[in-house]
N, C-alpha and C. Protein backbone atom coordinates (compact mmCIF):
# COMPACT_ATOMS: atom_id res chain seq x y z
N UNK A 1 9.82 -4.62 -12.70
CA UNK A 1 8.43 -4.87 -13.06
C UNK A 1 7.84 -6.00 -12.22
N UNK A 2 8.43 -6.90 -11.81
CA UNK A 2 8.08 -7.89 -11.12
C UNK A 2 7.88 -7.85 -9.88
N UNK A 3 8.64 -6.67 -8.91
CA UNK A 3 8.48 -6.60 -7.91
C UNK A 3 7.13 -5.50 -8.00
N UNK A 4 6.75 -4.46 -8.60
CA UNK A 4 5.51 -4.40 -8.65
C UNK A 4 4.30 -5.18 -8.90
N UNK A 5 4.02 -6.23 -9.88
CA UNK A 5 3.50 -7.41 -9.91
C UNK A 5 2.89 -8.11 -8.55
N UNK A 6 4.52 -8.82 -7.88
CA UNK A 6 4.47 -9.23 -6.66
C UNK A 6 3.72 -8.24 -5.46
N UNK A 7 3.98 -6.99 -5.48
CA UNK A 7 3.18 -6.34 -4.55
C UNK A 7 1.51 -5.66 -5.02
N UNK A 8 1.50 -5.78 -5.93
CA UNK A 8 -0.09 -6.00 -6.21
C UNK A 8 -0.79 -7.06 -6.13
N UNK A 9 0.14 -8.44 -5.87
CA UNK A 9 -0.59 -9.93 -5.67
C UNK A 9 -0.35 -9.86 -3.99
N UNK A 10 0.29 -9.26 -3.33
CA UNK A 10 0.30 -9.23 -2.06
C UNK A 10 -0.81 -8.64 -1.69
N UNK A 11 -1.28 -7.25 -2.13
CA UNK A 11 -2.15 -6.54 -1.79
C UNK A 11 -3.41 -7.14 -2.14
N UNK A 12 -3.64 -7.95 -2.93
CA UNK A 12 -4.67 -8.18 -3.13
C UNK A 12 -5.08 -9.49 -2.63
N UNK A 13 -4.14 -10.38 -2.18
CA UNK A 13 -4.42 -11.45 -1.24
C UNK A 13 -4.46 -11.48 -0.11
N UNK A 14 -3.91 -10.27 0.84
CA UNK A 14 -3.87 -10.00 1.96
C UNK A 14 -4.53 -7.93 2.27
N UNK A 15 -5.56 -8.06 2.10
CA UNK A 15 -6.32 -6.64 2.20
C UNK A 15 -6.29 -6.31 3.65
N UNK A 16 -5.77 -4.57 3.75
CA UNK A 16 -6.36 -4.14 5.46
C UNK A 16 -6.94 -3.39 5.16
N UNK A 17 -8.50 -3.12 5.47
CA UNK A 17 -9.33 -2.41 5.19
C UNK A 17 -9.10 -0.95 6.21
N UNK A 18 -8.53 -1.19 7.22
CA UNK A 18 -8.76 -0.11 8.06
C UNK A 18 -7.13 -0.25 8.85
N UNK A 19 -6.62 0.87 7.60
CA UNK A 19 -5.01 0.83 7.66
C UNK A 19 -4.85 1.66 9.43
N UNK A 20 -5.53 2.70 9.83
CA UNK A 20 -5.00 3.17 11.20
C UNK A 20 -5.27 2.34 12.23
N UNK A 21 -5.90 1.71 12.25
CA UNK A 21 -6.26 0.64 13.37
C UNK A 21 -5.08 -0.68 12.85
N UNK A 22 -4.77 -0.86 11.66
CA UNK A 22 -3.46 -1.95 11.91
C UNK A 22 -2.18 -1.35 12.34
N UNK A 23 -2.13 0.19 11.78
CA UNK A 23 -0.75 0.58 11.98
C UNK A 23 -0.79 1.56 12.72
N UNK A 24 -0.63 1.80 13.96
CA UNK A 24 -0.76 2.56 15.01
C UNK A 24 0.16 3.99 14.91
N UNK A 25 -0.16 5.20 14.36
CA UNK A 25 0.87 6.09 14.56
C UNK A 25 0.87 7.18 15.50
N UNK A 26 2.30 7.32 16.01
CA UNK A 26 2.47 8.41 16.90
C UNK A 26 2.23 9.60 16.61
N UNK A 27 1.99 9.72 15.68
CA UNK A 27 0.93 11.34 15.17
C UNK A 27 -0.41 11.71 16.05
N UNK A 28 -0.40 12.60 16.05
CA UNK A 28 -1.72 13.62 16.73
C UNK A 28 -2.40 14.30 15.63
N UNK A 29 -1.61 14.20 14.46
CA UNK A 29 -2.45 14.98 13.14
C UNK A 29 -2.78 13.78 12.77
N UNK A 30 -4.53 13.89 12.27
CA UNK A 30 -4.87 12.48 11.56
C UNK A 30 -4.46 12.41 10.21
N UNK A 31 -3.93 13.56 9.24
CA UNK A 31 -3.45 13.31 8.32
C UNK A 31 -2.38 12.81 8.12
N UNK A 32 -1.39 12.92 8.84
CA UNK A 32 -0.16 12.74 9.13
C UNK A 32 -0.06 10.94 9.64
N UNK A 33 -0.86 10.66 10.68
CA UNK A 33 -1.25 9.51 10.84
C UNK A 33 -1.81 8.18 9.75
N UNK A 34 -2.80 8.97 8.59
CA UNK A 34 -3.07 8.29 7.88
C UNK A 34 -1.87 7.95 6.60
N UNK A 35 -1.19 9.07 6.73
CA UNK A 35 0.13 8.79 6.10
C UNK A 35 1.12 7.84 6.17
N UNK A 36 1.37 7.99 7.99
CA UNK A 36 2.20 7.11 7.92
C UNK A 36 1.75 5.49 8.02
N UNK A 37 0.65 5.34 8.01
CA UNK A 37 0.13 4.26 7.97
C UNK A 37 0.02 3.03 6.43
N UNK A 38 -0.37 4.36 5.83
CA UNK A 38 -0.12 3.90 4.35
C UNK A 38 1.29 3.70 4.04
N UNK A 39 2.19 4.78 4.28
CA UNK A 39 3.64 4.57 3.93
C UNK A 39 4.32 2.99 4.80
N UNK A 40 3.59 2.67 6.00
CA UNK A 40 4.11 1.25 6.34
C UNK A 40 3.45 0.22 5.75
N UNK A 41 2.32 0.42 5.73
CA UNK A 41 1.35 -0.46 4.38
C UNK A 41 2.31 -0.90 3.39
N UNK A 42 2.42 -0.06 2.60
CA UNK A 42 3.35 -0.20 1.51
C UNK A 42 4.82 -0.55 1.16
N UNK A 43 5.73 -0.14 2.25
CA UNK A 43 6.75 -1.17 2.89
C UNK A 43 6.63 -2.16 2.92
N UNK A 44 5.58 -3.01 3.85
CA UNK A 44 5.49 -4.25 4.16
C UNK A 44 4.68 -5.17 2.89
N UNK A 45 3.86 -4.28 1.42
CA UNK A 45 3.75 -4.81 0.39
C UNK A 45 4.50 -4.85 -0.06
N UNK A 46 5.85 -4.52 -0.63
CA UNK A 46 6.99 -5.24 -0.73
C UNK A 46 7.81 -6.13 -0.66
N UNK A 47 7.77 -5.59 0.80
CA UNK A 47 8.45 -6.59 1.26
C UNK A 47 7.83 -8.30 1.74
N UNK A 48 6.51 -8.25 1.26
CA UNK A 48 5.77 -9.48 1.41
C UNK A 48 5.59 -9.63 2.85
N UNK A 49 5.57 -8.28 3.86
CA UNK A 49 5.25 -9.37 5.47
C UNK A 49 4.07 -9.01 6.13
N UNK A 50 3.29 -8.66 5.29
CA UNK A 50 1.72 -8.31 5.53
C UNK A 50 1.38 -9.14 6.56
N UNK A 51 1.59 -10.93 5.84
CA UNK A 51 0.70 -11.62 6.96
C UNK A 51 1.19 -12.31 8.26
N UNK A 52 2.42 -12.18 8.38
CA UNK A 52 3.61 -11.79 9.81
C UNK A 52 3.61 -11.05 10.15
N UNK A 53 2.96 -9.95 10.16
CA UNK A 53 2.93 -8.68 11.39
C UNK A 53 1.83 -9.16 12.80
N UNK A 54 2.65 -8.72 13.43
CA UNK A 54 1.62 -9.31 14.89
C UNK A 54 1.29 -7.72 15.27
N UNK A 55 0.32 -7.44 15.24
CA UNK A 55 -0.02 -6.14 15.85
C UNK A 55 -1.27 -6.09 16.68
């Protein structure tokens, strides 16, 4: 429960409004792209390294 907690206080202190332009994917399908963008989104809310990514 806490680690959900913690990643809703991540997300909400550190917002990317425009997840394909932070997370660059090798997809050619934009759905597929917007996928995996969210799916690294959400990794890195976890794991707390939102605001250490150099991209």
């Amino acid at each position: 429960m806490t680690d959900i907690l913690r990643a809703i206080t991540t997300l909400v202190n550190h917002p990317i409004p425009n997840l394909l332009d932070y997370y660059r994917s090798k997809s050619q399908n934009r759905i597929n792209a917007i996928g995996d963008a969210l799916e690294e989104y959400i990794k890195d809310i976890f794991a707390k390294i939102i605001n250490y990514k150099m991209r």
